[in-house]
N, C-alpha and C. Protein backbone atom coordinates (compact mmCIF):
# COMPACT_ATOMS: atom_id res chain seq x y z
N UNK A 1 -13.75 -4.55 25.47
CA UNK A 1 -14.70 -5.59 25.08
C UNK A 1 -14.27 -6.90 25.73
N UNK A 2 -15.03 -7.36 26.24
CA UNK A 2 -15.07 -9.07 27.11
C UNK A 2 -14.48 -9.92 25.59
N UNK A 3 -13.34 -11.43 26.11
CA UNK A 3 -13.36 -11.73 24.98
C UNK A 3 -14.34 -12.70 24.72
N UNK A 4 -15.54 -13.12 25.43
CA UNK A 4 -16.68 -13.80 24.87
C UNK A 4 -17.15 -13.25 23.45
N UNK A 5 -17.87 -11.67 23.96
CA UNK A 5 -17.94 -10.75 23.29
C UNK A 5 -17.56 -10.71 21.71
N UNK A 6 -15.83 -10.21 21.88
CA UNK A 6 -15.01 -10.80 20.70
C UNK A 6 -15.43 -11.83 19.85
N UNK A 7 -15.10 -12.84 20.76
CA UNK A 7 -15.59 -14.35 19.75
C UNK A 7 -16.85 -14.61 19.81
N UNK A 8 -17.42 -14.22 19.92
CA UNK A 8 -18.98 -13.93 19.72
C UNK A 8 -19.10 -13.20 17.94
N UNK A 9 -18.29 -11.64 18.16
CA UNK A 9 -18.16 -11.06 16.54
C UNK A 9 -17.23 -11.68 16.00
N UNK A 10 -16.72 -12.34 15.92
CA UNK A 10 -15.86 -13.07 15.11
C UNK A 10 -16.48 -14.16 14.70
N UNK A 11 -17.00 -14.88 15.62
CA UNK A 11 -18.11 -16.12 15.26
C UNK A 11 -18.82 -15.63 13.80
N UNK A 12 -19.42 -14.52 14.00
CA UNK A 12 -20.79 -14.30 13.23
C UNK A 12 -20.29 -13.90 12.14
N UNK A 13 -19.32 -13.44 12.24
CA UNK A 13 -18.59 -12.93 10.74
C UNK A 13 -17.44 -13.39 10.24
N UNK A 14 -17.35 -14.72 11.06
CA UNK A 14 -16.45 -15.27 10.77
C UNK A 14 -16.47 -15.42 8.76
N UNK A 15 -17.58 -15.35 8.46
CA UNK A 15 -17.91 -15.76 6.74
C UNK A 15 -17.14 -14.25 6.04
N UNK A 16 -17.59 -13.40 5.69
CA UNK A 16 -16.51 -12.07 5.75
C UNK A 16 -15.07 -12.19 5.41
N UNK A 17 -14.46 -13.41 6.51
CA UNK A 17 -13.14 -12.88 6.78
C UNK A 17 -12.44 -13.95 5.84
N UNK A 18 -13.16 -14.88 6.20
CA UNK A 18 -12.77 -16.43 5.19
C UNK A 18 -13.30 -16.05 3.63
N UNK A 19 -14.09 -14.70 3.58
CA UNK A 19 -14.00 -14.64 1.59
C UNK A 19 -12.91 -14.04 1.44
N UNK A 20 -12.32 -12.91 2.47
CA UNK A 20 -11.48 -12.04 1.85
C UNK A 20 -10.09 -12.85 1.64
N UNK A 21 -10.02 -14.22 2.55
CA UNK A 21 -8.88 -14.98 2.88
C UNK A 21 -8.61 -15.66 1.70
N UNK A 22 -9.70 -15.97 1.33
CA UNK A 22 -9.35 -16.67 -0.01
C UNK A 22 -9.66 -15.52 -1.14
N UNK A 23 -9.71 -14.76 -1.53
CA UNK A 23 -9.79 -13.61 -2.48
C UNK A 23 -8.24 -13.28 -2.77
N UNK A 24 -7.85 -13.00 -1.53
CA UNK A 24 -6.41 -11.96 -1.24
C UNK A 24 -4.87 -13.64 -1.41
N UNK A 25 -5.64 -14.90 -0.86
CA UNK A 25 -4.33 -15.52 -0.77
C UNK A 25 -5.01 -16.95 -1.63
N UNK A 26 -3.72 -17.58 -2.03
CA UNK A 26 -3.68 -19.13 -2.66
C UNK A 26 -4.23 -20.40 -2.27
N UNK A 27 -3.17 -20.20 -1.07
CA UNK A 27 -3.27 -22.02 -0.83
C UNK A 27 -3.82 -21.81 0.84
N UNK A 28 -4.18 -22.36 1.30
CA UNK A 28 -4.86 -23.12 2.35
C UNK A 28 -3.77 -22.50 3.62
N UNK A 29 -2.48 -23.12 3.78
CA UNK A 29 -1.61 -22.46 4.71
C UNK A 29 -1.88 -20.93 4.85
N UNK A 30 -1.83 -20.24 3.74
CA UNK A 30 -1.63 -18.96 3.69
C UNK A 30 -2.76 -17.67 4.25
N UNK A 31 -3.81 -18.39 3.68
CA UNK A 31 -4.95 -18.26 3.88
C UNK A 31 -5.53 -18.50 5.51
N UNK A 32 -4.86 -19.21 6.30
CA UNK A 32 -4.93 -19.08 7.37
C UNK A 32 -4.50 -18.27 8.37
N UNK A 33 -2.89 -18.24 7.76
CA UNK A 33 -2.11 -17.05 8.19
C UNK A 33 -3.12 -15.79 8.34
N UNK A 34 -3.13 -15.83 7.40
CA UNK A 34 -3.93 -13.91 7.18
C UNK A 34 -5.20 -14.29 7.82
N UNK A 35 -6.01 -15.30 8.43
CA UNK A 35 -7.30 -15.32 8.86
C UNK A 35 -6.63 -14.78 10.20
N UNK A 36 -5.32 -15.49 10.81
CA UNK A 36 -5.13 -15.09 12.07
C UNK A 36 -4.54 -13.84 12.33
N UNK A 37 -3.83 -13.08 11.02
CA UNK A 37 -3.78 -11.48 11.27
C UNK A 37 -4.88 -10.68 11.34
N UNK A 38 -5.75 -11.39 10.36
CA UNK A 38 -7.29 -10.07 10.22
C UNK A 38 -7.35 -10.32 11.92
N UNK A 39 -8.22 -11.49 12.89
CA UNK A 39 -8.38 -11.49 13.96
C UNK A 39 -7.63 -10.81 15.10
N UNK A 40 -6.27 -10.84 14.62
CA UNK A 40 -5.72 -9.88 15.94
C UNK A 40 -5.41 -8.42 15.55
N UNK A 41 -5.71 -8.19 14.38
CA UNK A 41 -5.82 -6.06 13.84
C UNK A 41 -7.13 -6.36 14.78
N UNK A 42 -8.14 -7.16 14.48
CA UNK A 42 -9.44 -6.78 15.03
C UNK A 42 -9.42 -6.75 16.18
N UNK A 43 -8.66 -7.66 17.49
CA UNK A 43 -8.14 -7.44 18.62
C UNK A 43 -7.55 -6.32 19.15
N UNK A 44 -6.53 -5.97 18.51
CA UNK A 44 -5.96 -4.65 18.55
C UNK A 44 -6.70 -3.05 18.45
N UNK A 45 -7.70 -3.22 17.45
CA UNK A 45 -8.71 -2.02 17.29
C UNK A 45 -9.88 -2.05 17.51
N UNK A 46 -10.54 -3.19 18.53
CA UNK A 46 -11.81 -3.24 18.39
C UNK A 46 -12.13 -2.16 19.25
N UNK A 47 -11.42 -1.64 20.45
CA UNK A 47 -11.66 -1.04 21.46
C UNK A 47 -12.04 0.99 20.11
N UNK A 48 -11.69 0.97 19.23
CA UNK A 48 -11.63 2.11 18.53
C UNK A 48 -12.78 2.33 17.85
N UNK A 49 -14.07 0.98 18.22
CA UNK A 49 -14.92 0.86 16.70
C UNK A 49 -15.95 1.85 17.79
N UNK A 50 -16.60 2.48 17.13
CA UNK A 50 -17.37 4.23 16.97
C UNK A 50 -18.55 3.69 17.07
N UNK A 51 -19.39 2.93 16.90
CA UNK A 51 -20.56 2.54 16.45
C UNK A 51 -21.33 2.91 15.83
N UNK A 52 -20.59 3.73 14.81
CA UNK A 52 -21.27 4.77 13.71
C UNK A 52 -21.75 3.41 12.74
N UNK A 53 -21.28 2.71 12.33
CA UNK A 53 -21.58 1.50 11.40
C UNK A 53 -21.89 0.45 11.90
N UNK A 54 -22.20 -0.81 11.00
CA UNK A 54 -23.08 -1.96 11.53
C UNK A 54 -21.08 -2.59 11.61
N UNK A 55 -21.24 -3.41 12.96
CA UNK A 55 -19.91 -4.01 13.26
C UNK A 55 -19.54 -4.88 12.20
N UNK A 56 -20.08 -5.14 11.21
CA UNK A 56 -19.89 -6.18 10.46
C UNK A 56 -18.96 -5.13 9.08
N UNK A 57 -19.07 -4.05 8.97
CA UNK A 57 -18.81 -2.45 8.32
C UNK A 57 -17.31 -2.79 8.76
N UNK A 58 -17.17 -2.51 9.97
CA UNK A 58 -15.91 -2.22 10.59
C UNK A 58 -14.91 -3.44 10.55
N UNK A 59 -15.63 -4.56 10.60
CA UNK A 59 -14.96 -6.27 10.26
C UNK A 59 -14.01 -6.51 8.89
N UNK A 60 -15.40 -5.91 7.87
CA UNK A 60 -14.56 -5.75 6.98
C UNK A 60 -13.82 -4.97 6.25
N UNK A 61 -13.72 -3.45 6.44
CA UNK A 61 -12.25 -2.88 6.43
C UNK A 61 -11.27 -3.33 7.20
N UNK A 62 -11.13 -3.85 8.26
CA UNK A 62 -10.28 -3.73 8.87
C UNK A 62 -9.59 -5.38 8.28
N UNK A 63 -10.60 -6.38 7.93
CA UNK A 63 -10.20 -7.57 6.62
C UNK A 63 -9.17 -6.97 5.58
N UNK A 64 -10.16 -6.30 4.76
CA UNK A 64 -9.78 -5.56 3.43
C UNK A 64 -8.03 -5.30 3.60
N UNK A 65 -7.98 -4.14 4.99
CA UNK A 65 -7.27 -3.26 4.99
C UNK A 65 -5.63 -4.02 5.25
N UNK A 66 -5.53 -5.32 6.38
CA UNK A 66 -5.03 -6.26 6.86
C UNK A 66 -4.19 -6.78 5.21
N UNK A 67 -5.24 -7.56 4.89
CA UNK A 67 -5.39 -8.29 3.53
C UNK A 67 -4.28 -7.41 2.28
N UNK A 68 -4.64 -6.29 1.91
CA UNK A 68 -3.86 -5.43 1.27
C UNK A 68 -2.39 -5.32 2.29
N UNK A 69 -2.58 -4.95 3.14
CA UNK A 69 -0.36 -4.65 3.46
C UNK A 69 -0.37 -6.14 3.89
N UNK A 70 -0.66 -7.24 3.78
CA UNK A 70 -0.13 -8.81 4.03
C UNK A 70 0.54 -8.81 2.33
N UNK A 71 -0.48 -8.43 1.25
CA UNK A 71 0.15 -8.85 0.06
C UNK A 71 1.36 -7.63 -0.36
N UNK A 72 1.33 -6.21 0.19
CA UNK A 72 2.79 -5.69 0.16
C UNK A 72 4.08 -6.02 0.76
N UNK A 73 3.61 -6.56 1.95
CA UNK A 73 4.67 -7.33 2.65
C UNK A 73 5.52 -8.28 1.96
N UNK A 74 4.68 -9.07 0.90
CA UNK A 74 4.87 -9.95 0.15
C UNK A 74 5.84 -9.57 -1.59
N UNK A 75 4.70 -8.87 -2.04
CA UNK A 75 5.40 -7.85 -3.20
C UNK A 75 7.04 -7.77 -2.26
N UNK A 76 7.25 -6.91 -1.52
CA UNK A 76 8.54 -6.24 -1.12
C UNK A 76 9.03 -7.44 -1.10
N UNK A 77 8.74 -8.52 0.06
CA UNK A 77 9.88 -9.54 -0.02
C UNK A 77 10.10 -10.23 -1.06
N UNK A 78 9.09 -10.12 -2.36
CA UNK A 78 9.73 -10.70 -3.26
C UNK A 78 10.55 -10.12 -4.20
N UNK A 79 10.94 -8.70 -4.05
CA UNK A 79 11.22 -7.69 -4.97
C UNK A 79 13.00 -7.69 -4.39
N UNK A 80 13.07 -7.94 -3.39
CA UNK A 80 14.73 -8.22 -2.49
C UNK A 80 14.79 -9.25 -2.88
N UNK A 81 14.29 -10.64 -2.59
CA UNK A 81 14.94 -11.70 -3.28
C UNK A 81 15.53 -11.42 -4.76
């Protein structure tokens, strides 16, 4: 995929990614963080999306999915401290 393309679907769904950002995290810093992990899983796998579903389908599992192991990452490191 061209990255116009990319930021083209990211543009449009950019709304999607910013509910799950604030759903899944607190404060404002954090919440950004994870906006810029969802974007590069979606970098990383866009080349995999099937077009069985509407791209906006695939945006947000791959949100959801991001979103969930960011907050285990978290659980664990707070479970060692």
């Amino acid at each position: 995929m061209e990255d116009n393309t990319f930021l083209e679907l990211i543009a449009i769904n950019q709304g999607i990614i910013h509910k799950i950002c604030r759903l899944y995290r607190d404060t404002q810093e954090d919440r950004q963080d994870l906006f810029q992990e969802i974007v590069y899983q979606l970098w990383r796998s866009v080349d995999n999306f099937r077009h069985q579903a509407k791209p906006s389908t695939f945006i947000y599992r791959i949100a959801i999915n991001t979103a969930i192991s960011s907050l285990r990452k978290d659980t664990t490191k707070k479970m060692i401290e």
